[in-house]
Protein backbone atom coordinates (compact mmCIF):
# COMPACT_ATOMS: atom_id res chain seq x y z
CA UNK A 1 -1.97 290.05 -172.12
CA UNK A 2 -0.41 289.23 -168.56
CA UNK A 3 3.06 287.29 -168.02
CA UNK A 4 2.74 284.26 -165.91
CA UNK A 5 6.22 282.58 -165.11
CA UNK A 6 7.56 284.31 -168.04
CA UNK A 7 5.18 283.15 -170.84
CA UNK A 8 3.08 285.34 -172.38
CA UNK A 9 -0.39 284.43 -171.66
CA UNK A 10 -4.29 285.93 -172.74
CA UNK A 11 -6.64 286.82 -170.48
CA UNK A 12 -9.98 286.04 -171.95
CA UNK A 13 -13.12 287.61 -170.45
CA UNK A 14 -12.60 289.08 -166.57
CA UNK A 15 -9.41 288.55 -164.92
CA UNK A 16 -11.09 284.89 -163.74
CA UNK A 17 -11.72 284.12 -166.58
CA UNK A 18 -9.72 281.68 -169.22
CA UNK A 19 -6.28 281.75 -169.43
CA UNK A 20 -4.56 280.78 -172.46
CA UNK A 21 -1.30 280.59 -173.60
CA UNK A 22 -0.38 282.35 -176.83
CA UNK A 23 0.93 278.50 -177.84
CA UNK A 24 -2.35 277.09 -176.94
CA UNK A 25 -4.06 280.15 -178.87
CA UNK A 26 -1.91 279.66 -181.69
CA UNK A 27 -2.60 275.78 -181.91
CA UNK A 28 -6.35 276.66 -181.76
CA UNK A 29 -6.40 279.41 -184.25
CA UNK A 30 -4.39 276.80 -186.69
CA UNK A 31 -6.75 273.85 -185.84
CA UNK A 32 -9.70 276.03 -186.23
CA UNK A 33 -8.49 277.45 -190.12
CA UNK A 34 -7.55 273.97 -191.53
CA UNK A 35 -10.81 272.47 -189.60
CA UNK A 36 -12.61 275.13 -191.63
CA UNK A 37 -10.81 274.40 -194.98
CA UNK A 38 -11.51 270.71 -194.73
CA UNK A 39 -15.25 271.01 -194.10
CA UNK A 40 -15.85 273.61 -196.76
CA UNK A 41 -13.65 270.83 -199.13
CA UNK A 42 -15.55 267.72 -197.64
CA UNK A 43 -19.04 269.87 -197.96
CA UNK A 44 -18.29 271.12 -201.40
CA UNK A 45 -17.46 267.55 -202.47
CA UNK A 46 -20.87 266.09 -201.28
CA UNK A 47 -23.18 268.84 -202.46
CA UNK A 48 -22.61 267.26 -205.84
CA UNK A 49 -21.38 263.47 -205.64
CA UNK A 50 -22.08 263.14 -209.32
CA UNK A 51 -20.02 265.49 -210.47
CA UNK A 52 -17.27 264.87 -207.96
CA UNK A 53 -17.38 261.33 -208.89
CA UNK A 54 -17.31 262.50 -212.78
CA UNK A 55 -14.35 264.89 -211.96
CA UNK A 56 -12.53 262.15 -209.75
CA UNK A 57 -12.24 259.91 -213.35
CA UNK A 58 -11.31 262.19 -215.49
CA UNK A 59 -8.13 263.02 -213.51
CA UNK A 60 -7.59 259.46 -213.70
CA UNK A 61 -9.32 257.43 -210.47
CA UNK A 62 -11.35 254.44 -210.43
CA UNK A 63 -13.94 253.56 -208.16
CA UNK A 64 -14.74 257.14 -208.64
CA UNK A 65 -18.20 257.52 -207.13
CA UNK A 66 -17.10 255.61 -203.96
CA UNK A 67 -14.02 257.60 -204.06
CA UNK A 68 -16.51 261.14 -204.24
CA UNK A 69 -18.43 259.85 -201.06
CA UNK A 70 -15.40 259.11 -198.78
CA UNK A 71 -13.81 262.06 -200.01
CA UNK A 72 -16.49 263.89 -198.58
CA UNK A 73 -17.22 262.25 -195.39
CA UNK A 74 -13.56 262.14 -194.77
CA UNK A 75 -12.40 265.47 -195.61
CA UNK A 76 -15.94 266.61 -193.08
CA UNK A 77 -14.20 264.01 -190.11
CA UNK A 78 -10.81 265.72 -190.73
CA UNK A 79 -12.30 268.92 -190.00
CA UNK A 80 -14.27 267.79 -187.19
CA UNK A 81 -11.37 266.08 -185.65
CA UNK A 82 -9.17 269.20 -186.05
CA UNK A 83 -11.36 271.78 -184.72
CA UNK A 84 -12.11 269.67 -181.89
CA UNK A 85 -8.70 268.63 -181.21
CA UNK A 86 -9.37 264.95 -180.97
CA UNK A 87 -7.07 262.57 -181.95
CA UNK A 88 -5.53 265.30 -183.45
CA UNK A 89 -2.21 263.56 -185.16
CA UNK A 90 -4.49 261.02 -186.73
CA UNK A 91 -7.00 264.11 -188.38
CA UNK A 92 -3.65 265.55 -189.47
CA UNK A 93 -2.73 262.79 -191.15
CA UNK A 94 -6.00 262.42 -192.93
CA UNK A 95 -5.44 265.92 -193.98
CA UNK A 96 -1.57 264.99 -195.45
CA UNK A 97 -3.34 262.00 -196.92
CA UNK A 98 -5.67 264.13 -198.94
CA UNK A 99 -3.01 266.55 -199.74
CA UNK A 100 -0.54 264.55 -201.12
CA UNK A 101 -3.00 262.47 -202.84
CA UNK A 102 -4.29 266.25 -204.37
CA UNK A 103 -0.53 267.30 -205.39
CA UNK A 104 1.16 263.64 -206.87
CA UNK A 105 -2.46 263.30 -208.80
CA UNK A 106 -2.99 266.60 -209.73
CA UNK A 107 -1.27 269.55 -208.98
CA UNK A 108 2.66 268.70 -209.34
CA UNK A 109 2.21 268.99 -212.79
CA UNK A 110 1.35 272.60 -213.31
CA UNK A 111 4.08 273.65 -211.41
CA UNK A 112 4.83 275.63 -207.83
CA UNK A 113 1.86 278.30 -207.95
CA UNK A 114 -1.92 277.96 -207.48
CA UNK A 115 -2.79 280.66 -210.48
CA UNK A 116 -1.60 278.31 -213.61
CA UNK A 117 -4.93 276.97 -214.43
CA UNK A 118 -6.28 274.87 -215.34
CA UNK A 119 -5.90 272.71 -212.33
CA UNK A 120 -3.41 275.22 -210.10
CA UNK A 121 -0.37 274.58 -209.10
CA UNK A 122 1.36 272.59 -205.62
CA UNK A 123 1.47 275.52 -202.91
CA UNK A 124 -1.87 275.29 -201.47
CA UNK A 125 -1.89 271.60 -201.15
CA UNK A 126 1.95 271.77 -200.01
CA UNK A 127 1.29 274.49 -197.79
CA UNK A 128 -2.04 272.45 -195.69
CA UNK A 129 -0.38 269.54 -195.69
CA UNK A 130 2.97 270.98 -193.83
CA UNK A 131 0.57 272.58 -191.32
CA UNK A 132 -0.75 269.56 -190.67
CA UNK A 133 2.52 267.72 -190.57
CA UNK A 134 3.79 270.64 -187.95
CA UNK A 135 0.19 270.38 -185.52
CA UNK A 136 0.88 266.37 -185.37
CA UNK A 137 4.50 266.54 -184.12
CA UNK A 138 3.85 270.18 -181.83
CA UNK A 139 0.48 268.77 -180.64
CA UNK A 140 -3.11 270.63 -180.58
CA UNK A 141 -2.07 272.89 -177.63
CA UNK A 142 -4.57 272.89 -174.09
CA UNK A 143 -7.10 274.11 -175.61
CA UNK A 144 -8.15 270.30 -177.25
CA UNK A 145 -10.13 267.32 -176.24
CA UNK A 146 -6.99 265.55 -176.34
CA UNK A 147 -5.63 267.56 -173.76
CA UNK A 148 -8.63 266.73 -171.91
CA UNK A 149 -8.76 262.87 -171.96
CA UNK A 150 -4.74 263.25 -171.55
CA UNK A 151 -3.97 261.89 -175.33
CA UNK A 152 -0.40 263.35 -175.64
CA UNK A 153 0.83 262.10 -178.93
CA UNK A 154 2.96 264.98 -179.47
CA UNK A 155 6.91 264.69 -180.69
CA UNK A 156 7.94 261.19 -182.47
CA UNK A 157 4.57 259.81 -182.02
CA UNK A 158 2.86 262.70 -183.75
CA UNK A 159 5.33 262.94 -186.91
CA UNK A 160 5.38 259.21 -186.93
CA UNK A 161 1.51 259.24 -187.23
CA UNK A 162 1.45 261.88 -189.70
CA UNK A 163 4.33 260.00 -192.16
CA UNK A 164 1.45 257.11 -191.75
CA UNK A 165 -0.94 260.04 -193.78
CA UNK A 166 1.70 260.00 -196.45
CA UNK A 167 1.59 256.12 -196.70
CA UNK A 168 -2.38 255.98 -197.22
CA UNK A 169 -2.06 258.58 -200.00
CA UNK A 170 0.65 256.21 -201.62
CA UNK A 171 -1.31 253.51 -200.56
CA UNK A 172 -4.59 255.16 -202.48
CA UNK A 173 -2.78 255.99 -205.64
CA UNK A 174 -1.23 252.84 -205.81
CA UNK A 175 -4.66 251.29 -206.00
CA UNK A 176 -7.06 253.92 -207.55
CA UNK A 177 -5.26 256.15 -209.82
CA UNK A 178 -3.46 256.08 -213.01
CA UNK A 179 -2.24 259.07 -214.75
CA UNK A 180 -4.72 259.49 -217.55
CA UNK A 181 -3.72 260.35 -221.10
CA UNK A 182 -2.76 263.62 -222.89
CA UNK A 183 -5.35 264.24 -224.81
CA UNK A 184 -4.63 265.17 -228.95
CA UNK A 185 -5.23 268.78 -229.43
CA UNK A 186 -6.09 267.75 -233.74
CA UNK A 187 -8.29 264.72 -232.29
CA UNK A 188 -11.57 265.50 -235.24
């Protein structure tokens, strides 16, 4: 690590090589992790369509099946968008929209930790979406294609953009999902 006008800053490779920023690494490293846990999500999601379709109805959405194939594509775009840094508030908001879609649906209702099965808890889903909600307003760092084409969105635009991620997860539920019923422990 050198200091370069009183920032910390890594030296990767020889002493020509690239500079970066321990922000800009940071921002990476971030972008890289929820890239990853998006595309493992999105990937996991289309290995099996049926069942993600059949899993998407029984926690109470309709259009399930077209709901399992978006899910996927769009959870693999999020992660591409993220781990290239491009048009990076709008993949975080994608992100918050499947998050918050995940814990009003799902996981608010067994409570603050991941181990209560059956379906877990809110912190996970909390916890990715807040990332994401953070890397929209901060901004993906140098080390991103938006940094390259000069897309600075960071700041009031960013947050803005990621509040928009919270409006198409209202917007979804609104439209697709309905809290389905308790099912009768004595049902014969």
């Amino acid at each position: 690590m050198t200091q370069i006008i009183g920032r910390p800053t890594f030296t990767l490779g020889s002493e020509k090589g690239l500079n970066m920023e321990t922000f800009d690494l940071a921002m990476l490293a971030l972008r890289i992790w929820l890239a990853a846990v998006m595309v493992a999500h999105g990937l996991n999601h289309g290995r099996n369509l049926d069942g993600t379709a059949s899993w998407f109805a029984s926690k109470g959405f309709a259009n399930s099946r077209v709901l399992a194939v978006l899910s996927s594509a769009g959870e693999v775009a999020i992660g591409l968008g993220l781990a290239l840094g491009l048009a990076t508030p709008l993949a975080a908001a994608g992100l918050i929209a499947v998050m918050t879609t995940a814990f009003w649906s799902i996981h608010r209702f067994a409570g603050f930790f991941v181990f209560a099965r059956p379906d877990e808890g809110y912190e996970y889903v909390v916890s990715l979406a807040v990332a994401a909600a953070l890397l929209a307003t901060i901004g993906p760092g140098e080390a991103s294609l938006d940094a390259v084409v000069g897309l600075d969105l960071a700041g009031g635009w960013g947050a803005l953009i990621a509040l928009g991620g919270v409006l198409a997860a209202g917007a979804q539920l609104a439209v697709l999902w309905r809290k389905p019923e308790e099912r009768s422990a004595d049902v014969t």
